[in-house]
C-alpha atoms as a PDB file:
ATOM      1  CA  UNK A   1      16.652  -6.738   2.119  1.00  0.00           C
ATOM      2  CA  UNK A   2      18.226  -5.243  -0.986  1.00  0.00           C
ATOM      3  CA  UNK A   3      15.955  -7.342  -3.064  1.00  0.00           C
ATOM      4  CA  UNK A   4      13.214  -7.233  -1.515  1.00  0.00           C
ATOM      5  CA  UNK A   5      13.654  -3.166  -1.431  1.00  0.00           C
ATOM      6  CA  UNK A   6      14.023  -3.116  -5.075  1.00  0.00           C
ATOM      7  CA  UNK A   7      10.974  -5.730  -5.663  1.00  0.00           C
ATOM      8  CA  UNK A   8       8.601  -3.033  -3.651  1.00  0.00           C
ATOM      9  CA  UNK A   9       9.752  -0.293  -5.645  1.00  0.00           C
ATOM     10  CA  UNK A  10       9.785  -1.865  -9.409  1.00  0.00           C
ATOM     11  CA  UNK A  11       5.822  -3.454  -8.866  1.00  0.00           C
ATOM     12  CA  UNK A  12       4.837  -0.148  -6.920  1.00  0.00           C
ATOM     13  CA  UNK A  13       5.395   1.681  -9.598  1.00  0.00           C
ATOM     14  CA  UNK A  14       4.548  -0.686 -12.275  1.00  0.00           C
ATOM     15  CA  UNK A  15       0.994  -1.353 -10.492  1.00  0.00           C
ATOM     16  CA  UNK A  16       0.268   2.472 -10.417  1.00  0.00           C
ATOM     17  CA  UNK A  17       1.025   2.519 -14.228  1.00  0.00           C
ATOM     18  CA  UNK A  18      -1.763  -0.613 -14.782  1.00  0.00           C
ATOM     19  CA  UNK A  19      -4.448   0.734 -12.895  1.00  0.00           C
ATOM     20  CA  UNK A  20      -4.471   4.409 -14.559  1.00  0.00           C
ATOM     21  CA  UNK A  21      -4.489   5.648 -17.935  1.00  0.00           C
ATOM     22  CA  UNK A  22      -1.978   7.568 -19.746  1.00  0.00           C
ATOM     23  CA  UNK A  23      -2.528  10.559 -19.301  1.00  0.00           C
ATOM     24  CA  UNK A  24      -2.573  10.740 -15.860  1.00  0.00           C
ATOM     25  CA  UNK A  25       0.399   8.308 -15.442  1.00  0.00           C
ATOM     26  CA  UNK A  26       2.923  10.797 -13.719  1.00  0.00           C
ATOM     27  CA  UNK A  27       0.115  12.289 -11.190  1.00  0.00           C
ATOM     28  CA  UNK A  28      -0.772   9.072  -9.675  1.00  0.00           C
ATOM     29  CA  UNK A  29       2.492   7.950  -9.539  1.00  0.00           C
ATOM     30  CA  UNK A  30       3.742  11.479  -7.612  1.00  0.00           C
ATOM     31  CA  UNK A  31       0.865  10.488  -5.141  1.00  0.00           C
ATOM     32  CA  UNK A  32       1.265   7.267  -4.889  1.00  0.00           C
ATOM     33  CA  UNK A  33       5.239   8.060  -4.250  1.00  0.00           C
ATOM     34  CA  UNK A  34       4.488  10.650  -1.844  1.00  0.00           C
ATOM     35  CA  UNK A  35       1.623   8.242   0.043  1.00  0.00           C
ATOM     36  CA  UNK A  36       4.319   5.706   0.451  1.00  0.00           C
ATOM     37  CA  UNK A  37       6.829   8.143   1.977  1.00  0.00           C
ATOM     38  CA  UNK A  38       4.185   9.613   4.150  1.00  0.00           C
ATOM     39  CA  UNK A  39       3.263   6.084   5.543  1.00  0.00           C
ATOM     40  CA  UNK A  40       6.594   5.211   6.019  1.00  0.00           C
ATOM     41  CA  UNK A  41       7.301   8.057   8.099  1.00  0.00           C
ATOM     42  CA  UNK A  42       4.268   7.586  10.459  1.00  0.00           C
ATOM     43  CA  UNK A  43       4.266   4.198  10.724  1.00  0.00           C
ATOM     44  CA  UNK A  44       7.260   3.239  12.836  1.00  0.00           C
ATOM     45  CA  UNK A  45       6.309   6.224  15.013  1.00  0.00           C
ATOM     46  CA  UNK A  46       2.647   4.895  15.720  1.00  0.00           C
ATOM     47  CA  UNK A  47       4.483   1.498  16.538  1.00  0.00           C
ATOM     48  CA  UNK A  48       7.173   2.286  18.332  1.00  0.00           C
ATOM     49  CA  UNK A  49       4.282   4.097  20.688  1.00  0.00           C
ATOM     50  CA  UNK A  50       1.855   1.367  20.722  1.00  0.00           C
ATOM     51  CA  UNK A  51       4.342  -1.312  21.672  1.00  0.00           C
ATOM     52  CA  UNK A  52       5.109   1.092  24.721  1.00  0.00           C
ATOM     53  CA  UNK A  53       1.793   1.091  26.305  1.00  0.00           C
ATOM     54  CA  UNK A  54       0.985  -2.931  25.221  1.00  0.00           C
ATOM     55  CA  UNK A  55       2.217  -5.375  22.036  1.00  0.00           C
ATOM     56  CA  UNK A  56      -1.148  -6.538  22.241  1.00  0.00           C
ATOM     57  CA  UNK A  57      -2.561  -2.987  20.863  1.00  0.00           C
ATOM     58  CA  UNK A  58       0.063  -3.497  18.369  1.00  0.00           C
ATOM     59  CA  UNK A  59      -0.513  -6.674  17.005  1.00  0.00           C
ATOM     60  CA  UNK A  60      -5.197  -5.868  17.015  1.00  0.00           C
ATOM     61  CA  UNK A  61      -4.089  -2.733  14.855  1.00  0.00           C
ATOM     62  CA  UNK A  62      -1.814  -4.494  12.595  1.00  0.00           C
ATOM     63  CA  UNK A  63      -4.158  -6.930  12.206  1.00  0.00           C
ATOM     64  CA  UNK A  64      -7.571  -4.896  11.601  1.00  0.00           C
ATOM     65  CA  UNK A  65      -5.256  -2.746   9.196  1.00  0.00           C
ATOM     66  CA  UNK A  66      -4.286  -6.264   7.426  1.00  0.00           C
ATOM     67  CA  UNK A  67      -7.935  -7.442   7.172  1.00  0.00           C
ATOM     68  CA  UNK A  68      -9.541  -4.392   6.264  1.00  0.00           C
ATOM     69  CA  UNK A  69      -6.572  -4.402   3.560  1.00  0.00           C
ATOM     70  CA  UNK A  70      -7.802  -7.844   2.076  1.00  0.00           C
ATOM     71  CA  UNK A  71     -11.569  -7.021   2.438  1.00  0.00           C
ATOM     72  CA  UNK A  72     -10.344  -3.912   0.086  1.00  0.00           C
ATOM     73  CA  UNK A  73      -8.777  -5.773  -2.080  1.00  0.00           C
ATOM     74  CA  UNK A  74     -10.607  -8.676  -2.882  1.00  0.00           C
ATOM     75  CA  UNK A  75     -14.333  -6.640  -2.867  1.00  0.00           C
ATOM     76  CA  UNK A  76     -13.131  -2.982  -4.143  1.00  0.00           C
ATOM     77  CA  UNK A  77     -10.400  -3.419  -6.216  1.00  0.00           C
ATOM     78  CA  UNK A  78     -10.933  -4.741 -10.105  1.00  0.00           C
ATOM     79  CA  UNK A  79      -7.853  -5.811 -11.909  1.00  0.00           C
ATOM     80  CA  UNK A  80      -7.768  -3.522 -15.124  1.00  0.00           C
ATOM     81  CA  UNK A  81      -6.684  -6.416 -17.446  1.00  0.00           C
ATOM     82  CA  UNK A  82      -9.504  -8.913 -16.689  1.00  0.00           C
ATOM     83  CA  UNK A  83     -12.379  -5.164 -16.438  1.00  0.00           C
ATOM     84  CA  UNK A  84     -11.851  -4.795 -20.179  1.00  0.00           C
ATOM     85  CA  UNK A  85     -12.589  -8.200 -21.054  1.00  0.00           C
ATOM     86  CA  UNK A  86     -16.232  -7.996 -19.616  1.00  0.00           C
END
């Protein structure tokens, strides 16, 4: 757990630093810091209350999240090293 604790937190930070530029380097990674911890918070919360009323609620949100998370990612977001090259 400690590793993979300290993996989320190194590239979290590190991919808020590639996608913005310099300038605006300690904003985004404030929100993106604060988003996290927000998230965190909530998210057991919502859980722990949809696995009361059915797991199968819980697993069709955690999965619509998870696609709509790869549809997002593979159609909206552009990897800032290869978007200079073109």
């Amino acid at each position: 757990m400690g590793i993979t604790a300290g993996c989320i937190r190194v590239s979290g930070i590190l991919i808020v630093m590639e996608f913005c530029e310099s300038g605006r380097r300690p904003t985004y990674v404030g929100l993106a810091s604060t988003g996290v911890g927000l998230a965190s918070m909530v998210a057991p919360l919502l859980g722990a209350w949809l696995a009361s009323l059915s797991y199968g609620w819980l697993f069709a949100l955690t999965t619509a999240v998870n696609l709509a998370a790869l549809v997002a990612m593979h159609w909206w977001v552009r990897e800032p090293r290869w978007a200079d090259a073109s």
